[in-house]
N, C-alpha and C. Protein backbone atom coordinates (compact mmCIF):
# COMPACT_ATOMS: atom_id res chain seq x y z
N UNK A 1 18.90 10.68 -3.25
CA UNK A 1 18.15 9.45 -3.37
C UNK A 1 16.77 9.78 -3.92
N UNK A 2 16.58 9.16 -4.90
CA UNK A 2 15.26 9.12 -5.71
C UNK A 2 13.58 8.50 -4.48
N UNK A 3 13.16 9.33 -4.56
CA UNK A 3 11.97 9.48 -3.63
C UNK A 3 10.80 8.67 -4.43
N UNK A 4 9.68 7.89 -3.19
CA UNK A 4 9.35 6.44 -3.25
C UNK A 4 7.97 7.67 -3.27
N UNK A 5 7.32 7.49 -5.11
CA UNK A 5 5.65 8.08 -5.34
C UNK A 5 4.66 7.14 -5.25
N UNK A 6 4.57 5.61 -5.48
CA UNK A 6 3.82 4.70 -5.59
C UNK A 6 4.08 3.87 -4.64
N UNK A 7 3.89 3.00 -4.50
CA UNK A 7 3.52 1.32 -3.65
C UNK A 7 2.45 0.79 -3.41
N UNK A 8 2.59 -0.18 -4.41
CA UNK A 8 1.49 -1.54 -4.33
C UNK A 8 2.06 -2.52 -3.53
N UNK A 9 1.26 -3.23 -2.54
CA UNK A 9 1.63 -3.95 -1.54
C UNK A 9 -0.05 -5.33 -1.51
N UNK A 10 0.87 -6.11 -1.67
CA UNK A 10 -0.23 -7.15 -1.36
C UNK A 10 -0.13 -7.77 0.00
N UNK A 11 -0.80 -7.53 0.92
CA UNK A 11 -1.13 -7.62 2.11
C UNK A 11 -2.25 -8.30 2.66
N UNK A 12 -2.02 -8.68 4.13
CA UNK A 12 -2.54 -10.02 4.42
C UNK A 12 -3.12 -9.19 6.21
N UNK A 13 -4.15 -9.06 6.22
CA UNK A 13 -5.10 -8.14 7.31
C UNK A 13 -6.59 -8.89 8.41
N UNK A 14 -5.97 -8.73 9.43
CA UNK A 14 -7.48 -9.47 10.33
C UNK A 14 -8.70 -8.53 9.66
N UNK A 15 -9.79 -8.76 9.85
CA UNK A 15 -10.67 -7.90 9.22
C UNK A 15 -10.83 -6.87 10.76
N UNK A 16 -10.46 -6.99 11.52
CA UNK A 16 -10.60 -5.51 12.78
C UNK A 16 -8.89 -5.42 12.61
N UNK A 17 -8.97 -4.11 12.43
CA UNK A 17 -9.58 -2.99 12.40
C UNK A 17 -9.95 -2.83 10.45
N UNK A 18 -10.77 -2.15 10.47
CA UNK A 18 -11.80 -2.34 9.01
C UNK A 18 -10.82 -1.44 8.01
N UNK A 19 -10.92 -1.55 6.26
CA UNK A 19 -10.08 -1.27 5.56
C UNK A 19 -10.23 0.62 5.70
N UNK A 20 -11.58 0.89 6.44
CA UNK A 20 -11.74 2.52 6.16
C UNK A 20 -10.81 3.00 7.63
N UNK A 21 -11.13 2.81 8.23
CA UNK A 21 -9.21 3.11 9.66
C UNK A 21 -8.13 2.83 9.07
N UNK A 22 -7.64 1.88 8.41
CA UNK A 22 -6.47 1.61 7.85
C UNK A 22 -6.00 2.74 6.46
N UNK A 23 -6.81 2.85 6.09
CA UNK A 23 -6.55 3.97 4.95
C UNK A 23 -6.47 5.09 5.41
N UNK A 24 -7.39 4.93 6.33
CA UNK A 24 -7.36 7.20 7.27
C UNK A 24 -6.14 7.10 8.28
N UNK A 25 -5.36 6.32 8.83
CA UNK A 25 -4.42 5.98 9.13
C UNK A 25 -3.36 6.18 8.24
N UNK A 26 -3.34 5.34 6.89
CA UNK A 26 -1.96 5.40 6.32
C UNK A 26 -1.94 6.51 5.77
N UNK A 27 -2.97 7.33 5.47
CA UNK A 27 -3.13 8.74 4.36
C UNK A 27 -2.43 9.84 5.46
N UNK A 28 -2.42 9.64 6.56
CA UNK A 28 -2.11 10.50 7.83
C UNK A 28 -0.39 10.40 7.33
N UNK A 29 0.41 9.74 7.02
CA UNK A 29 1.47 9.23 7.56
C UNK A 29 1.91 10.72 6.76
N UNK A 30 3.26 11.54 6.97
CA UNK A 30 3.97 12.37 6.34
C UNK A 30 4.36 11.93 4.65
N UNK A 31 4.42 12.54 3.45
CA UNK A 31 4.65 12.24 2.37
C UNK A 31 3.47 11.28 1.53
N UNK A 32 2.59 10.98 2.51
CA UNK A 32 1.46 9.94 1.62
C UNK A 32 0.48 11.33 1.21
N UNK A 33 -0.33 10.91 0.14
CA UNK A 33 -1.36 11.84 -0.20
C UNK A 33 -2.26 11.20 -0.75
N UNK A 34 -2.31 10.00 -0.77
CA UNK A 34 -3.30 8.93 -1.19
C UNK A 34 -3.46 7.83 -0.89
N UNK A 35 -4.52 6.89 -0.22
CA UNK A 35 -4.40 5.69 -0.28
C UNK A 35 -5.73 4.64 -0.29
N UNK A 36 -5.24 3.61 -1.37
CA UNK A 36 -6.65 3.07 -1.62
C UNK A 36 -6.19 1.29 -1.20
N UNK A 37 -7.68 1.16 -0.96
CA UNK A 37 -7.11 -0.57 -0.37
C UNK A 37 -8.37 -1.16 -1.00
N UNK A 38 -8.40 -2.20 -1.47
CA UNK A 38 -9.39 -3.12 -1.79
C UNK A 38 -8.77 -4.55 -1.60
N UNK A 39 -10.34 -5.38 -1.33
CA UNK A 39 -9.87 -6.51 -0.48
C UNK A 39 -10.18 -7.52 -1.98
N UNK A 40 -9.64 -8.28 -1.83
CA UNK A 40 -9.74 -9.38 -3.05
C UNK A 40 -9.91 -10.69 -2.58
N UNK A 41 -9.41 -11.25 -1.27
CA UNK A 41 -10.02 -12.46 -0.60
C UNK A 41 -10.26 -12.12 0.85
N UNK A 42 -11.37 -13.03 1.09
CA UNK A 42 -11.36 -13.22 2.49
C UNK A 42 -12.34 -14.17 2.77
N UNK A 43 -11.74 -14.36 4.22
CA UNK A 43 -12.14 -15.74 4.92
C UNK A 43 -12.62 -15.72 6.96
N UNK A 44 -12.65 -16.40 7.32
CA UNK A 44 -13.44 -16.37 8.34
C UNK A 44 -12.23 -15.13 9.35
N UNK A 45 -11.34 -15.24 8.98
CA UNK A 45 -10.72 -14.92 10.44
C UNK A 45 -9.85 -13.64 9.55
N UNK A 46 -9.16 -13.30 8.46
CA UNK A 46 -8.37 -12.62 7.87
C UNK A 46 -9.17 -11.85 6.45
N UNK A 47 -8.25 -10.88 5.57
CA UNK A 47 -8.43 -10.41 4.42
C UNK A 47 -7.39 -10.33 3.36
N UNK A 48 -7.05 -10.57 2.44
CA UNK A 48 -6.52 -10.15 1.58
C UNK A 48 -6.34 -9.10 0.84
N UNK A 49 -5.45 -7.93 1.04
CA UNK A 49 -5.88 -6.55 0.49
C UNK A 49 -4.67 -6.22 0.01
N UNK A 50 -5.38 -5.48 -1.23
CA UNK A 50 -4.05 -4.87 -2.44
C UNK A 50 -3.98 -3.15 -1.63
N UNK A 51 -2.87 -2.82 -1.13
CA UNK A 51 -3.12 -1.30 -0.82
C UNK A 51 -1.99 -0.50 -1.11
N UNK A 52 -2.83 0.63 -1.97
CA UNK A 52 -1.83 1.45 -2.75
C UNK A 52 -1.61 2.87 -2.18
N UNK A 53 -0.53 2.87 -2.25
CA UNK A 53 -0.12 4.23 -1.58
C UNK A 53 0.40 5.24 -2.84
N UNK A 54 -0.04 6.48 -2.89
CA UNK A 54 0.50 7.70 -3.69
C UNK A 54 1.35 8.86 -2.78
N UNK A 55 2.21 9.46 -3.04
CA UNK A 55 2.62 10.56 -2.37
C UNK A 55 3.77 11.22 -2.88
N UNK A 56 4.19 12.12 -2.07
CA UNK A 56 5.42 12.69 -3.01
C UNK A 56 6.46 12.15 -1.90
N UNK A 57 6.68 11.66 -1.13
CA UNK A 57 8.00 10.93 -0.76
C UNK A 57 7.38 9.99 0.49
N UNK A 58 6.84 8.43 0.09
CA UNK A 58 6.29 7.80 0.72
C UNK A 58 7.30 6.97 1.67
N UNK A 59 6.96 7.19 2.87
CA UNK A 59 8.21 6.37 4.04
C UNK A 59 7.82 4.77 4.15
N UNK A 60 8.44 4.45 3.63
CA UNK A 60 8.19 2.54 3.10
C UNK A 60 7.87 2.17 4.66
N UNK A 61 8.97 2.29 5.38
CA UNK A 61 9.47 1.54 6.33
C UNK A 61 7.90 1.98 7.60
N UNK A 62 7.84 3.06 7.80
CA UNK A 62 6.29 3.60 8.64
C UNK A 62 5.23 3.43 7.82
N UNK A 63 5.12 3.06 6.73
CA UNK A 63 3.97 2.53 5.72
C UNK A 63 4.24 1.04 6.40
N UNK A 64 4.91 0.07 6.46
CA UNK A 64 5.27 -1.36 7.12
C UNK A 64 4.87 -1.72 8.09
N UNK A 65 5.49 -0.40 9.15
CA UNK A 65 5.16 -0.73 10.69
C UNK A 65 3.76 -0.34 11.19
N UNK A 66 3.06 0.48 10.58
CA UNK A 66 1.52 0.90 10.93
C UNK A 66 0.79 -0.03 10.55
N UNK A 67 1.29 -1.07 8.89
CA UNK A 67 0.40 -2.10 8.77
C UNK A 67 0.46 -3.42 9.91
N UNK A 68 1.64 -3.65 10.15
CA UNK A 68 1.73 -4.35 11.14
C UNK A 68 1.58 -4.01 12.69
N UNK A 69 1.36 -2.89 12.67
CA UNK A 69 0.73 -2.41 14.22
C UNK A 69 -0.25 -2.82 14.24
N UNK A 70 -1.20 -2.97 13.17
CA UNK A 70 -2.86 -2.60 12.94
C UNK A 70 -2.82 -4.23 12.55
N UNK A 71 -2.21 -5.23 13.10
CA UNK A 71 -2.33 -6.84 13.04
C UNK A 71 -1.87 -7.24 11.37
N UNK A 72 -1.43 -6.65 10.47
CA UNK A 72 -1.53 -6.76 9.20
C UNK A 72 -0.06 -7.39 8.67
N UNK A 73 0.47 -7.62 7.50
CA UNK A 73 1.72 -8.28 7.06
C UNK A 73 2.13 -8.16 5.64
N UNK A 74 2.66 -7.33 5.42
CA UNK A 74 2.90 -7.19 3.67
C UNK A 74 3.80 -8.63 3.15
N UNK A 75 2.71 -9.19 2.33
CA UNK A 75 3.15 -10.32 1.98
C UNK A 75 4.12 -9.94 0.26
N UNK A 76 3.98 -9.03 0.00
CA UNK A 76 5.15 -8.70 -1.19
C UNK A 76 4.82 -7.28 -1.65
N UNK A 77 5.87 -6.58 -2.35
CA UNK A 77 6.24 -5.12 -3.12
C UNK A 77 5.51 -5.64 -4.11
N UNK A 78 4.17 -5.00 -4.92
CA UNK A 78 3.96 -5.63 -6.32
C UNK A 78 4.49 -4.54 -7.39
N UNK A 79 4.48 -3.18 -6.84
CA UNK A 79 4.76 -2.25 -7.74
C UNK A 79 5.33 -1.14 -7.09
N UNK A 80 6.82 -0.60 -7.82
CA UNK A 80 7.03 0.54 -7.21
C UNK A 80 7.13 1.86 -7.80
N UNK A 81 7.10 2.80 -7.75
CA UNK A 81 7.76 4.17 -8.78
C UNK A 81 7.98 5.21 -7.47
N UNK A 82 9.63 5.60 -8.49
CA UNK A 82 10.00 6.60 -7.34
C UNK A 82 10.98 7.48 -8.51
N UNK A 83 11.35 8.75 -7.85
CA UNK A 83 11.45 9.86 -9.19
C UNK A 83 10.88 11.00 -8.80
N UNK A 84 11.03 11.51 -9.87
CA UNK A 84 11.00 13.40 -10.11
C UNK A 84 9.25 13.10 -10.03
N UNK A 85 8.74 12.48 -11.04
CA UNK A 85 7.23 12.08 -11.26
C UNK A 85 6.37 10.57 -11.32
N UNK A 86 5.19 10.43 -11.11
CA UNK A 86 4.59 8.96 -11.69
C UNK A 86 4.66 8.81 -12.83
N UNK A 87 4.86 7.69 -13.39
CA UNK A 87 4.83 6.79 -14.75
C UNK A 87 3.93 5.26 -14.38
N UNK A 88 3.41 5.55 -15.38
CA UNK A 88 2.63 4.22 -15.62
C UNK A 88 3.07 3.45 -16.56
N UNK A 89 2.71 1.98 -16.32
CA UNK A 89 3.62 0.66 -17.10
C UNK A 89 3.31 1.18 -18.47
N UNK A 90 4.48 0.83 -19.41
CA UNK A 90 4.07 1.42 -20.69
C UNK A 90 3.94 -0.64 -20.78
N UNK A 91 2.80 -0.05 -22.44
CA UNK A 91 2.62 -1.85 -22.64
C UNK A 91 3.81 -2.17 -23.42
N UNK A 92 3.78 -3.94 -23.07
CA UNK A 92 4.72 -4.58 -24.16
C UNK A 92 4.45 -5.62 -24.49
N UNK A 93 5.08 -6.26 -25.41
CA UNK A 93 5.03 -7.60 -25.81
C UNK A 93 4.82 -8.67 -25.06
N UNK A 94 4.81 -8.50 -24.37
CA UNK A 94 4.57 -9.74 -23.11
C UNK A 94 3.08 -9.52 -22.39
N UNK A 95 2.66 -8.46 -22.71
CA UNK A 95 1.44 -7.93 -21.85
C UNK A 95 0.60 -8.51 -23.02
């Protein structure tokens, strides 16, 4: 089975616990070796955060349950790559 290097996750987060625990948290997990989160909305009570995970065999499912331990909810997969290596979107006609 082809092993999970990327995940973009658009996610939906109380603002406690803050995006710098949540990242030193998910970077902990086995197979992650990177992770960046930036928030793009927020409002009185929640956040909106894009958070990307790098690694050489990222565990989807304990990437899921730590966000949702930590009050959080992956509201969709936006991007995945999994494989020997990363690839980035090549452009196309539609882009």
């Amino acid at each position: 089975m082809g092993r999970l290097r990327r995940l973009v996750l658009d996610t939906l987060k109380p603002h406690d616990p803050n995006i710098i625990l949540m990242a030193e948290q998910l970077s902990e997990l086995p197979g992650v070796s990177a992770v960046n989160i930036s928030i793009y909305e927020m409002d009185r009570k929640v956040e909106n955060a894009k958070i990307t995970v790098e690694g050489d065999s990222i565990p989807y499912r304990q990437v899921e349950q730590l966000i949702e331990q930590m009050g959080g909810a992956v509201h969709s997969i936006d991007e995945v790559v999994a494989g020997k290596i990363i690839i980035d979107d090549a452009a196309t006609l539609q882009d």
